[in-house]
PDB file of N, CA and C in Angstrom:
ATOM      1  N   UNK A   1      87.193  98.703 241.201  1.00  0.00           N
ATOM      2  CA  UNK A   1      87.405  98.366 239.808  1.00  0.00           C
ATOM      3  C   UNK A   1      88.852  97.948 239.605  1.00  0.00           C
ATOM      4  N   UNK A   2      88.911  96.905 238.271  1.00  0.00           N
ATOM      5  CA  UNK A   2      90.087  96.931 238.162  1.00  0.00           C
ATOM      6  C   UNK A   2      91.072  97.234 237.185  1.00  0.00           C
ATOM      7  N   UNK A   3      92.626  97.585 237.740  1.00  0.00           N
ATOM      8  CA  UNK A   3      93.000  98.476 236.790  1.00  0.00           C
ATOM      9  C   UNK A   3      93.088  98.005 234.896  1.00  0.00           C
ATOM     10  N   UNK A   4      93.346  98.908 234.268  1.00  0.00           N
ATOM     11  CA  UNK A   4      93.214  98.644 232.849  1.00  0.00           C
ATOM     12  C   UNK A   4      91.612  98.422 232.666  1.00  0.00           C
ATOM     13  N   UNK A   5      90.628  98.868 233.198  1.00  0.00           N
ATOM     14  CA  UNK A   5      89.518  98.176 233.087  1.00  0.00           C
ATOM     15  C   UNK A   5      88.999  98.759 231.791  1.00  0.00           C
ATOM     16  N   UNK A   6      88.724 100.541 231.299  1.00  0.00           N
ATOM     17  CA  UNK A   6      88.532 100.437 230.122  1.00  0.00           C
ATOM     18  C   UNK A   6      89.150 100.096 229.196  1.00  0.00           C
ATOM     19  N   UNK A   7      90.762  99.988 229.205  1.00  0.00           N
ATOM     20  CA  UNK A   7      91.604  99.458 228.158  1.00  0.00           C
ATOM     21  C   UNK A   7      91.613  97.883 228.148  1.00  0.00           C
ATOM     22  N   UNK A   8      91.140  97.243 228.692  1.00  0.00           N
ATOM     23  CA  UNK A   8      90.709  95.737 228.437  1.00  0.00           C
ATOM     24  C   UNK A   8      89.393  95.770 227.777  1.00  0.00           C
ATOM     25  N   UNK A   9      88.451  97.003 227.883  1.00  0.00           N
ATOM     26  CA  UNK A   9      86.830  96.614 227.217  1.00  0.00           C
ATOM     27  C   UNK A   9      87.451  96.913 226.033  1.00  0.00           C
ATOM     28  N   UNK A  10      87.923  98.616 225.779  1.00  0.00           N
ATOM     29  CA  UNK A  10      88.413  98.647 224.537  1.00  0.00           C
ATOM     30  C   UNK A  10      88.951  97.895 223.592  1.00  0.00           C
ATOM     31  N   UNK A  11      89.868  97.035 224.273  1.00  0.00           N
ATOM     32  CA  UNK A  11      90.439  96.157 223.671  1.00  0.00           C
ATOM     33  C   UNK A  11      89.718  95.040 222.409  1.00  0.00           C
ATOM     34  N   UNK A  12      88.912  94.853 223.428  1.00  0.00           N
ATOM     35  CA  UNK A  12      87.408  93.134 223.406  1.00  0.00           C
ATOM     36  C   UNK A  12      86.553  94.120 222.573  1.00  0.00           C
ATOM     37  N   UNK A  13      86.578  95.148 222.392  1.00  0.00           N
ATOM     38  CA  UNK A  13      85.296  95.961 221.492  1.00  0.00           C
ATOM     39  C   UNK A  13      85.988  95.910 220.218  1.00  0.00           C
ATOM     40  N   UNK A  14      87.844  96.602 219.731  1.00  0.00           N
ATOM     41  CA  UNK A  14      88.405  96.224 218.607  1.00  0.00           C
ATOM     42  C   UNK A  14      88.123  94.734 218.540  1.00  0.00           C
ATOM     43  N   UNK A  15      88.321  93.965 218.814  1.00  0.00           N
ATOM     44  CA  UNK A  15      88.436  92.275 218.630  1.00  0.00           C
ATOM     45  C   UNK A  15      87.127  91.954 217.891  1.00  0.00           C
ATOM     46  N   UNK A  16      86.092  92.251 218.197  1.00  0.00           N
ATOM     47  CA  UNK A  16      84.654  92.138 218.071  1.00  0.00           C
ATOM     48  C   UNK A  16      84.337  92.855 216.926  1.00  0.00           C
ATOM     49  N   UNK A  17      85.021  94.438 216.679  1.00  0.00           N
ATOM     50  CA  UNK A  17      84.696  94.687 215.733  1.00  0.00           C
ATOM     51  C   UNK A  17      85.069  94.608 214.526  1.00  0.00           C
ATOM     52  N   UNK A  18      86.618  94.052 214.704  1.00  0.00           N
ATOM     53  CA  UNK A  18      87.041  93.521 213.448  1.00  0.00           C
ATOM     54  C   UNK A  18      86.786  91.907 213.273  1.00  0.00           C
ATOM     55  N   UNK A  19      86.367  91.113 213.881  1.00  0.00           N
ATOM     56  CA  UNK A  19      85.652  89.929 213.673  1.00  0.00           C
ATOM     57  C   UNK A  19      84.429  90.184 212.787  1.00  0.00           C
ATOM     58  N   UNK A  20      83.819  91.429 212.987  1.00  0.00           N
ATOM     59  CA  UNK A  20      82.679  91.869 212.433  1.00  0.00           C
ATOM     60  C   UNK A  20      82.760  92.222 211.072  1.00  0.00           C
ATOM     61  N   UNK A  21      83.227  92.957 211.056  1.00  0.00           N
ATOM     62  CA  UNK A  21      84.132  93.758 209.608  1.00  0.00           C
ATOM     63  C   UNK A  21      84.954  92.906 208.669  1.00  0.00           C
ATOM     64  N   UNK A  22      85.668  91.817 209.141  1.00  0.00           N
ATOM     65  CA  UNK A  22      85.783  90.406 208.282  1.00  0.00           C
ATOM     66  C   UNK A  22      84.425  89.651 207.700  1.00  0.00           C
ATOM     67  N   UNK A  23      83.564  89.443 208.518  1.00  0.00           N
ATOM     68  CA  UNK A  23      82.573  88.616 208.434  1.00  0.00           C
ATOM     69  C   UNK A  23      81.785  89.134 207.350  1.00  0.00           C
ATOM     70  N   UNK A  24      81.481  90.671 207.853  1.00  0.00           N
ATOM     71  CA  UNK A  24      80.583  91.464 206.432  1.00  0.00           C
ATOM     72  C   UNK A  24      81.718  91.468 205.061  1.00  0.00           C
ATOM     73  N   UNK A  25      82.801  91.439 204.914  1.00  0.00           N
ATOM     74  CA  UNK A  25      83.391  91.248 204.072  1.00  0.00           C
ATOM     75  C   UNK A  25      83.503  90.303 203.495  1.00  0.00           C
ATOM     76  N   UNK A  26      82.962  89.145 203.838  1.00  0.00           N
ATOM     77  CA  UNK A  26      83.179  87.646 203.523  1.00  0.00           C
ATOM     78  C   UNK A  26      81.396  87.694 202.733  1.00  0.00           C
ATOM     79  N   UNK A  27      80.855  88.073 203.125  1.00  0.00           N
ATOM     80  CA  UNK A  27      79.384  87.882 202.530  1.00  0.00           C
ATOM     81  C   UNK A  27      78.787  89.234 201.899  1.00  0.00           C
ATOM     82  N   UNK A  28      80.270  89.606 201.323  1.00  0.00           N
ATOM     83  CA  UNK A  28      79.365  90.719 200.282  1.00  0.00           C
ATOM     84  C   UNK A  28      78.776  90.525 199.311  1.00  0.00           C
ATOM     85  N   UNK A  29      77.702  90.821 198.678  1.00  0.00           N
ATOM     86  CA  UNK A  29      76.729  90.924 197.265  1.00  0.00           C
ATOM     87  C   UNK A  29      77.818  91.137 196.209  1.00  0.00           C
ATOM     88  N   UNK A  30      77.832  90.081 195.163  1.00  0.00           N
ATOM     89  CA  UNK A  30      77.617  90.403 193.745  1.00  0.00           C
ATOM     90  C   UNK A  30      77.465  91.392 193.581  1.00  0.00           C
ATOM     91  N   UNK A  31      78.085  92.459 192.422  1.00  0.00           N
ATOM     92  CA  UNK A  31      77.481  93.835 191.969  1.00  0.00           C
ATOM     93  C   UNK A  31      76.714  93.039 190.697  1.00  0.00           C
ATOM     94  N   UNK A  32      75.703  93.726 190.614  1.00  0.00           N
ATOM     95  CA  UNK A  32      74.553  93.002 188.871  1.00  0.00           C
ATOM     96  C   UNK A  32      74.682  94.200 188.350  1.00  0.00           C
ATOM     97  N   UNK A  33      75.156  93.676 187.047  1.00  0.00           N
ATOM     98  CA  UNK A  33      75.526  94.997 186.228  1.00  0.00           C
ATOM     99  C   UNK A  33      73.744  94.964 185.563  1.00  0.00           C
ATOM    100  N   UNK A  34      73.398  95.928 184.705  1.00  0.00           N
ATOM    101  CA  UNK A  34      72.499  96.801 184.767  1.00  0.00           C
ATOM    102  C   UNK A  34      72.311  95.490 182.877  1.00  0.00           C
ATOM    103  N   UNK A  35      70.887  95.087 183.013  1.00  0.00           N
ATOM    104  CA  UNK A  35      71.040  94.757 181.290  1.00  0.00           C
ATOM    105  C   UNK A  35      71.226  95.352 180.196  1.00  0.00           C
ATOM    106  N   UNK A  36      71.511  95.500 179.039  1.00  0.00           N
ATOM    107  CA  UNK A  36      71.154  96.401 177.965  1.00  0.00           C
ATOM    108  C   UNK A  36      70.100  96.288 177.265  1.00  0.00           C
ATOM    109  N   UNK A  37      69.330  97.333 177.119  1.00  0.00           N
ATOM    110  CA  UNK A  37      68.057  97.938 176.644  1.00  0.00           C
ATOM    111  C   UNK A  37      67.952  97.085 175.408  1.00  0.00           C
ATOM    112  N   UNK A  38      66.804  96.209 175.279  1.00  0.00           N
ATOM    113  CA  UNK A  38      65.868  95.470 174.404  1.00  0.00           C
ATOM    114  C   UNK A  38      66.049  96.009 172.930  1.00  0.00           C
ATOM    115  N   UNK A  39      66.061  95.212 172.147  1.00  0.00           N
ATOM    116  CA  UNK A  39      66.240  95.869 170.438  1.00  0.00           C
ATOM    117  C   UNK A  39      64.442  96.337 170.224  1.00  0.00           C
ATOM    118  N   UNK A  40      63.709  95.745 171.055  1.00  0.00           N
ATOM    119  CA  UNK A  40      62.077  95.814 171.068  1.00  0.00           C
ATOM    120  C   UNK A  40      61.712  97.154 171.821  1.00  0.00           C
ATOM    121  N   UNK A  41      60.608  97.267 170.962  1.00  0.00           N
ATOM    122  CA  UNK A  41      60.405  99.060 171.749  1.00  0.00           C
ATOM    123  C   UNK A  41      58.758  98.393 172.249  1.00  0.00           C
ATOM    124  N   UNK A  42      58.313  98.733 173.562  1.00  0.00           N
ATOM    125  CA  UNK A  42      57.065  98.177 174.288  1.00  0.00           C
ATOM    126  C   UNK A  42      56.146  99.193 172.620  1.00  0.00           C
ATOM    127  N   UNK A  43      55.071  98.645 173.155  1.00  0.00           N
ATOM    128  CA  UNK A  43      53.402  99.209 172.188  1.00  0.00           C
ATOM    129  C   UNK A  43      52.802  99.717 173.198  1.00  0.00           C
ATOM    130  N   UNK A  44      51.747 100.342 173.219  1.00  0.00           N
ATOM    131  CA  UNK A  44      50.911 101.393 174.046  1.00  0.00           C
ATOM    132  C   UNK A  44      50.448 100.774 174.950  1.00  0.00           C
ATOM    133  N   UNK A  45      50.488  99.091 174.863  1.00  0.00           N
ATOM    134  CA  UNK A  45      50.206  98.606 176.269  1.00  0.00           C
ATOM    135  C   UNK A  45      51.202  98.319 177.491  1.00  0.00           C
ATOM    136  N   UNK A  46      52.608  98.598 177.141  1.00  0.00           N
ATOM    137  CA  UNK A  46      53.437  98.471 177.992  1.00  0.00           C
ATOM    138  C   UNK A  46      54.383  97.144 177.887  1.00  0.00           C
ATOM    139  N   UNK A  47      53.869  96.257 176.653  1.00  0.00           N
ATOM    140  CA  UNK A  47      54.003  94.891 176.574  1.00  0.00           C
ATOM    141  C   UNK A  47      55.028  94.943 175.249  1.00  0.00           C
ATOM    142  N   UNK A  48      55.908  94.204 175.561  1.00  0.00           N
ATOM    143  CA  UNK A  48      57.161  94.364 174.569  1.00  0.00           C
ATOM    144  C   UNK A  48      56.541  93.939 172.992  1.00  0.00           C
ATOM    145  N   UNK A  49      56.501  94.498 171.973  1.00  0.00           N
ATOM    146  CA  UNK A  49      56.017  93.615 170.141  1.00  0.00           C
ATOM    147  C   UNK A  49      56.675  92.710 169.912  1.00  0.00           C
ATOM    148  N   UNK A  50      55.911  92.241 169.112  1.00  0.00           N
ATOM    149  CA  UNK A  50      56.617  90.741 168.518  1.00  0.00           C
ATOM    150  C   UNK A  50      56.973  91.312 167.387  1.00  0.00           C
ATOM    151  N   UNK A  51      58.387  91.053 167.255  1.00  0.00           N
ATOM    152  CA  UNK A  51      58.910  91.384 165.931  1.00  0.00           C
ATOM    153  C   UNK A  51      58.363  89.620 165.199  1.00  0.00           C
ATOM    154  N   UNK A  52      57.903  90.158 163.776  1.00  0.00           N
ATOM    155  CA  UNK A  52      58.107  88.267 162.689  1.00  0.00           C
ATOM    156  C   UNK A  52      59.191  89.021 161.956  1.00  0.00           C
ATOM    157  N   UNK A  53      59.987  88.045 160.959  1.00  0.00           N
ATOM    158  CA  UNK A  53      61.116  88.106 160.383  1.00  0.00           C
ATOM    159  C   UNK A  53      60.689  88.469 159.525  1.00  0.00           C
ATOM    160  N   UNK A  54      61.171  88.962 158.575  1.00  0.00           N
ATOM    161  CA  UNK A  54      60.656  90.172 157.487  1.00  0.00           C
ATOM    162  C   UNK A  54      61.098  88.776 156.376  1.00  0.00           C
ATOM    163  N   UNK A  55      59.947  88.751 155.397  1.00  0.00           N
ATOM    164  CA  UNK A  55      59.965  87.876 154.020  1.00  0.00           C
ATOM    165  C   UNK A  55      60.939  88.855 152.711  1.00  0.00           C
ATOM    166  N   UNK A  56      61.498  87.828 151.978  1.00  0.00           N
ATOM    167  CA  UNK A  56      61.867  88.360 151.173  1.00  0.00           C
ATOM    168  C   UNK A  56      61.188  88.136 150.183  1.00  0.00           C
ATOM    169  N   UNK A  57      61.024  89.297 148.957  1.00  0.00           N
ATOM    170  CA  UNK A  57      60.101  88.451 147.901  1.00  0.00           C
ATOM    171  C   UNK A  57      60.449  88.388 146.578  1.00  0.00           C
TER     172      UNK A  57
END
């Protein structure tokens, strides 16, 4: 074997793994923030109501 032989793999394994660790950093997700809850409350079927606009009279 030759000498430095694990401190040359070691080496090529940091190299690799921070090539890696850039790369996932480069293609991180969007955080999606969460929507806010509907002014509509669902009906017993699960299905959001239709509000109509209220008449004046």
């Amino acid at each position: 074997m030759a000498d430095n032989y694990l401190e040359n793999h070691y080496e090529e394994y940091l190299k690799r793994k921070a090539a890696w660790e850039k790369k996932k950093k480069a293609f991180k997700r969007p955080v999606v923030k969460p929507q806010a809850p509907s002014h509509q409350t669902p009906d017993e079927h699960g299905q959001e109501a239709v509000r109509l606009p209220e008449h004046e009279a």
